[in-house]
N, C-alpha and C. Protein backbone atom coordinates (compact mmCIF):
# COMPACT_ATOMS: atom_id res chain seq x y z
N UNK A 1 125.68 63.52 79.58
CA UNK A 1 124.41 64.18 79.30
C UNK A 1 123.94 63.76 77.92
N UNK A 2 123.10 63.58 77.51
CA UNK A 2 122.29 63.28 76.88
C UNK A 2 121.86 64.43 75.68
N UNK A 3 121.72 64.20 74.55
CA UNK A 3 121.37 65.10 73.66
C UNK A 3 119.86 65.11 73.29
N UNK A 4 119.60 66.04 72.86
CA UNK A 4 118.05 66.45 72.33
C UNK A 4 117.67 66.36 71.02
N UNK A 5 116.85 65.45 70.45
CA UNK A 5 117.11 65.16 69.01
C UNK A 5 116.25 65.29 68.61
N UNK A 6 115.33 66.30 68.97
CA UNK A 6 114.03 66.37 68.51
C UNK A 6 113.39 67.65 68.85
N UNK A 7 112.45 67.89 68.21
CA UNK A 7 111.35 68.73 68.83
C UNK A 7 110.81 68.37 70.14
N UNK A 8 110.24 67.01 69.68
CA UNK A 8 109.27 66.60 70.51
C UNK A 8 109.97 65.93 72.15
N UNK A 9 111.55 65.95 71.50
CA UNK A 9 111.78 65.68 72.86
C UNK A 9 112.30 66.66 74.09
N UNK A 10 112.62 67.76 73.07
CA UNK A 10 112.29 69.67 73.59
C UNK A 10 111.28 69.94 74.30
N UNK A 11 110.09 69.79 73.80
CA UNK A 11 109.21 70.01 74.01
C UNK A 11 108.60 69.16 76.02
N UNK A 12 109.32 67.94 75.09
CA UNK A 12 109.29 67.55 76.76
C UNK A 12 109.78 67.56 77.69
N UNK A 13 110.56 68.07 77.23
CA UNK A 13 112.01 68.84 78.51
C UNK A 13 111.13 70.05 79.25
N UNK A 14 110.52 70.78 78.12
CA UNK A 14 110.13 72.05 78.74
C UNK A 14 108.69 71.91 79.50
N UNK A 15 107.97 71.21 78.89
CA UNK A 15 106.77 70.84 80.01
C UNK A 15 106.91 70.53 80.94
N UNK A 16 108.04 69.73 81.69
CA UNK A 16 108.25 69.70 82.96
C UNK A 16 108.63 70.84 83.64
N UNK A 17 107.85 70.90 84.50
CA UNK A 17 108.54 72.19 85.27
C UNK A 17 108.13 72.06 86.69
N UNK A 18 108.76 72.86 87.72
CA UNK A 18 108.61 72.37 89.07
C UNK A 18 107.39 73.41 89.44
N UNK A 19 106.57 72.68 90.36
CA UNK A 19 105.45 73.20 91.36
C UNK A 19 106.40 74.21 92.09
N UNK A 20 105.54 75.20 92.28
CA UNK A 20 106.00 76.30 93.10
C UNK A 20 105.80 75.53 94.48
N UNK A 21 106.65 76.31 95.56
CA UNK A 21 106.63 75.86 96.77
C UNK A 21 105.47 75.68 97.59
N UNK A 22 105.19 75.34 98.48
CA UNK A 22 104.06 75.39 99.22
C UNK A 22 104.16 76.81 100.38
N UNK A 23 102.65 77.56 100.68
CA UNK A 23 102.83 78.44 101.31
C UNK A 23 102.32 78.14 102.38
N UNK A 24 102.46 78.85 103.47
CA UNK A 24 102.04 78.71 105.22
C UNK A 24 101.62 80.30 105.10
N UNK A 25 100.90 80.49 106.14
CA UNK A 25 100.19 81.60 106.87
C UNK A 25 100.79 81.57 108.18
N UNK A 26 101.45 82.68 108.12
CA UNK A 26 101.87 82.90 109.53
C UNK A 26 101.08 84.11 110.44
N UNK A 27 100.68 83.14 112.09
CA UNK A 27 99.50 83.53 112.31
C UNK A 27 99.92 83.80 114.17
N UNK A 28 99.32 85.04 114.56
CA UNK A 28 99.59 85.39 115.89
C UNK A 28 98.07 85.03 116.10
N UNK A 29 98.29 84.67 117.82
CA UNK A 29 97.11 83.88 118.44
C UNK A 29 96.81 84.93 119.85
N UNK A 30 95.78 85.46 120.04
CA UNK A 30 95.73 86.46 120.98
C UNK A 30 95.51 85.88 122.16
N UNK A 31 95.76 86.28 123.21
CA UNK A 31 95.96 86.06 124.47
C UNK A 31 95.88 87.21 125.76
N UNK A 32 95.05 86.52 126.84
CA UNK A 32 95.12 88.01 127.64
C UNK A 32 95.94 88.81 128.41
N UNK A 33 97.40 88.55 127.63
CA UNK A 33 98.08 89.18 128.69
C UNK A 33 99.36 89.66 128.10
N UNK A 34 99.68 89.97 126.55
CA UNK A 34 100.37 90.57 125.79
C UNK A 34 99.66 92.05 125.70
N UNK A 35 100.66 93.30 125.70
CA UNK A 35 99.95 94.23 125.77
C UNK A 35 99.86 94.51 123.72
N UNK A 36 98.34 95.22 123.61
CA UNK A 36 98.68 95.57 122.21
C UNK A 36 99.57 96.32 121.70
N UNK A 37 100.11 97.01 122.63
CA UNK A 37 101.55 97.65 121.70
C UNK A 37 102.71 96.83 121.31
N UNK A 38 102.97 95.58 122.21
CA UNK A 38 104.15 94.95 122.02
C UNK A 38 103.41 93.83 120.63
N UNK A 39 102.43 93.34 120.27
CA UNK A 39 101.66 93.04 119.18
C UNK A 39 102.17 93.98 118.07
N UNK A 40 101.98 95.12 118.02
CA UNK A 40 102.18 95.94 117.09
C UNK A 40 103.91 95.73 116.67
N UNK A 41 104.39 96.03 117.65
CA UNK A 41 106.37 96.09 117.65
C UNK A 41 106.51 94.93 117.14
N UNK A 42 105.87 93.63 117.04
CA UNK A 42 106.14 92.24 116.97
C UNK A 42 105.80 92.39 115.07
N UNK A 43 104.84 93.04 115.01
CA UNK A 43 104.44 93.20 113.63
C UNK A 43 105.21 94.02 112.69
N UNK A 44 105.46 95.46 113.26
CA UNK A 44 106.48 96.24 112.52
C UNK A 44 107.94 95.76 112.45
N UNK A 45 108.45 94.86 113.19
CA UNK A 45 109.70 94.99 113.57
C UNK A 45 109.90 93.34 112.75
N UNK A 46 109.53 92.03 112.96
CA UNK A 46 109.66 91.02 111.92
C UNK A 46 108.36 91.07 110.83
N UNK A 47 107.58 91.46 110.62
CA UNK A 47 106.76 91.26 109.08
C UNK A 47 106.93 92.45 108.55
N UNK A 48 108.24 93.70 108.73
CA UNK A 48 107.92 94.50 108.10
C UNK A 48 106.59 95.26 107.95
N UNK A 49 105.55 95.68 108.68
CA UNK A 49 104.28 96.11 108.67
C UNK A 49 104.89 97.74 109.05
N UNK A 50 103.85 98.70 108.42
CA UNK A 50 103.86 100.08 108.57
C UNK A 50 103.22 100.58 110.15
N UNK A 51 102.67 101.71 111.33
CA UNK A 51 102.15 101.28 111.63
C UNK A 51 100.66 101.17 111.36
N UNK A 52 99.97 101.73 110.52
CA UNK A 52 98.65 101.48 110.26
C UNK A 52 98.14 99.85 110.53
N UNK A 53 99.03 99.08 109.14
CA UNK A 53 98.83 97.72 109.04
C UNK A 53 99.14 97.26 110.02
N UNK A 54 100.13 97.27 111.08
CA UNK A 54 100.31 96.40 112.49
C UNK A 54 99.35 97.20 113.42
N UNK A 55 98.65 98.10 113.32
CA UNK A 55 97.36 98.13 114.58
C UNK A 55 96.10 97.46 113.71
N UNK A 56 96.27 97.34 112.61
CA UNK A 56 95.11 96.90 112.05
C UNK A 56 94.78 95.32 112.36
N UNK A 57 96.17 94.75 111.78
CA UNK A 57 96.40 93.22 112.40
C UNK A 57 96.32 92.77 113.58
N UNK A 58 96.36 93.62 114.46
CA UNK A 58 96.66 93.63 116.51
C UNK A 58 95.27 93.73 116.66
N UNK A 59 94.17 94.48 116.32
CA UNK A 59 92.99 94.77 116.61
C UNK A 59 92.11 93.47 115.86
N UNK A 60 92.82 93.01 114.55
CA UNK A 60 92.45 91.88 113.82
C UNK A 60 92.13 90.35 115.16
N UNK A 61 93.41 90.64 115.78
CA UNK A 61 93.89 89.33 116.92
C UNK A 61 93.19 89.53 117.91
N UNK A 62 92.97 90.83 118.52
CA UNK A 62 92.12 91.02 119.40
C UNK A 62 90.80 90.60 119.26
N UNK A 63 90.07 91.09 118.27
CA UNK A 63 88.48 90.74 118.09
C UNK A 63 87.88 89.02 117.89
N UNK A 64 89.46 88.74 116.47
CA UNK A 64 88.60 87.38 116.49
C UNK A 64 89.90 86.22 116.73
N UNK A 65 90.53 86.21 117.55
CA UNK A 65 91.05 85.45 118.33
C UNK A 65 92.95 84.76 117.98
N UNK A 66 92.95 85.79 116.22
CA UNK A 66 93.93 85.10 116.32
C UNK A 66 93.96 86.14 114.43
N UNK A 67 94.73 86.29 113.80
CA UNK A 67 95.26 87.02 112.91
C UNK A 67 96.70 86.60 111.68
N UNK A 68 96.43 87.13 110.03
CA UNK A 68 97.50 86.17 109.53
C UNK A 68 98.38 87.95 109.34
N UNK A 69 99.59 87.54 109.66
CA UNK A 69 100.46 88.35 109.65
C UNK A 69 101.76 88.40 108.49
N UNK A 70 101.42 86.79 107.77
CA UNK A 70 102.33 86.90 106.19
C UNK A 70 102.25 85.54 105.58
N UNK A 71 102.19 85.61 104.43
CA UNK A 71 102.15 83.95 103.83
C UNK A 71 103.66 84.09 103.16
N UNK A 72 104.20 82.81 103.81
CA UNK A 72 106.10 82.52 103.07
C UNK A 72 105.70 81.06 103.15
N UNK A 73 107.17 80.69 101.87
CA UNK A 73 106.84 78.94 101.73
C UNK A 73 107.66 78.73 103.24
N UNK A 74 107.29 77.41 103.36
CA UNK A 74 107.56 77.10 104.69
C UNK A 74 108.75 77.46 105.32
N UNK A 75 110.22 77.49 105.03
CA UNK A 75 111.66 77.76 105.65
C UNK A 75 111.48 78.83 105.94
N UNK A 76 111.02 80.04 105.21
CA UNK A 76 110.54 81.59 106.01
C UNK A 76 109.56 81.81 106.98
N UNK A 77 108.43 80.75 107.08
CA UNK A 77 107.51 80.68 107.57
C UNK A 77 107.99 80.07 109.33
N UNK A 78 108.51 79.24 109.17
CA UNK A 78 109.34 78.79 110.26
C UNK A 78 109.91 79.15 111.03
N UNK A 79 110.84 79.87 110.36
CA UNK A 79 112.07 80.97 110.71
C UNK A 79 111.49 82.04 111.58
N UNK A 80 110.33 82.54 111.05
CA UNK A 80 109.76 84.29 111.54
C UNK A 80 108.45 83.63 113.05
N UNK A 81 108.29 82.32 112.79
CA UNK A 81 107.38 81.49 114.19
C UNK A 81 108.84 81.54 115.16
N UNK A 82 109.49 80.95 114.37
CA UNK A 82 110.85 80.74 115.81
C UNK A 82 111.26 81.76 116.69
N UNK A 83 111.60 83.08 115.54
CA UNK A 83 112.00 84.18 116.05
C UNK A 83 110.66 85.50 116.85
N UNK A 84 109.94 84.81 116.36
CA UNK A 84 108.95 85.74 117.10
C UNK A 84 108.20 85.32 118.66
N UNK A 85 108.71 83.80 118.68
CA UNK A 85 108.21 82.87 120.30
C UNK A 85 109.08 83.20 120.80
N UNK A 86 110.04 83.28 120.59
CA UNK A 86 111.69 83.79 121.24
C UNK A 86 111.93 85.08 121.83
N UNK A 87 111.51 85.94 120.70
CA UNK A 87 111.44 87.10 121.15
C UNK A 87 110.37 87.93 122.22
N UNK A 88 109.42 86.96 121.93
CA UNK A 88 108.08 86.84 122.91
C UNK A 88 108.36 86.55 124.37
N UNK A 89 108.90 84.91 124.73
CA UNK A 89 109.31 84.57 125.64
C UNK A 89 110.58 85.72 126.11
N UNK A 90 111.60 86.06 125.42
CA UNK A 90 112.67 86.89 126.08
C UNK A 90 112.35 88.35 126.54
N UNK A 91 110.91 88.65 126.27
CA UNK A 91 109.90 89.41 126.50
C UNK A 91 109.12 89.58 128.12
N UNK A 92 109.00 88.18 128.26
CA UNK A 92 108.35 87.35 129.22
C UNK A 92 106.78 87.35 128.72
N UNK A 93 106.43 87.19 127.60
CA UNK A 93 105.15 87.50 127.02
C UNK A 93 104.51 86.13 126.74
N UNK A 94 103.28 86.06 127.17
CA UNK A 94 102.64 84.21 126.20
C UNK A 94 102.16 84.21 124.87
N UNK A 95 102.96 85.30 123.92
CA UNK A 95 102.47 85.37 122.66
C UNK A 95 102.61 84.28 121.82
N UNK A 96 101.95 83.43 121.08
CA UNK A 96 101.75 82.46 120.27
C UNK A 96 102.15 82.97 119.25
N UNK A 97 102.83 82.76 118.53
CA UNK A 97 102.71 82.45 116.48
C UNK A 97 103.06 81.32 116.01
N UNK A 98 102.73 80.89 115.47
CA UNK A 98 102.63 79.71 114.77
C UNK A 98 101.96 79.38 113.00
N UNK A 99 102.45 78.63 112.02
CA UNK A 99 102.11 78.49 111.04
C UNK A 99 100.81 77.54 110.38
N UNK A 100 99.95 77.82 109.04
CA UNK A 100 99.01 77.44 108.92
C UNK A 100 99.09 76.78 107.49
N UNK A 101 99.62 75.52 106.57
CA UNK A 101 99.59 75.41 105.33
C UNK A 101 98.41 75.99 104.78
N UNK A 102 98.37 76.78 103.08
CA UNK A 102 97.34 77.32 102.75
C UNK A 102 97.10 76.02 101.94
């Protein structure tokens, strides 16, 4: 390792710094044949939502076709699409989620 012999070369150590991660929008896609309660359970149960905020978001999907339900950098963002098509399908449901880079 290398030593620091300076201010100025301190200084440039510390100006580098890493970009925060990139975020996704994770987004349910409405469809006619998920009932809105299991929307809601899908919301309270992986995004953590109260239920106010998961009928708010369900009625969000309903009206205009599709709703963001959490922004995570992508590996969380991924993770909560996987587990929520899964849980959908083991459902027998055609619920969509899927991610949106912001």
């Amino acid at each position: 390792m290398s030593k620091i012999g300076s201010i100025e070369q301190l200084e440039d150590v510390v100006e580098t710094e890493v970009a925060p991660p990139s975020m996704y929008q994770v987004i349910l896609n409405n469809d006619d044949y998920t009932p809105m309660d299991f929307v809601v359970e899908i919301l309270q149960t992986f995004f953590n939502k109260n239920e106010q905020e998961s009928t708010d978001i369900m009625l969000t999907i309903h009206h205009q076709g599709k709703g963001v339900c959490g922004v995570y950098p992508f590996d969380i963002a991924e993770t909560k699409v996987l587990q929520v098509n899964q849980f959908s399908r083991d459902h027998e449901h055609p619920l969509l989620c899927s991610l949106e880079k912001i």
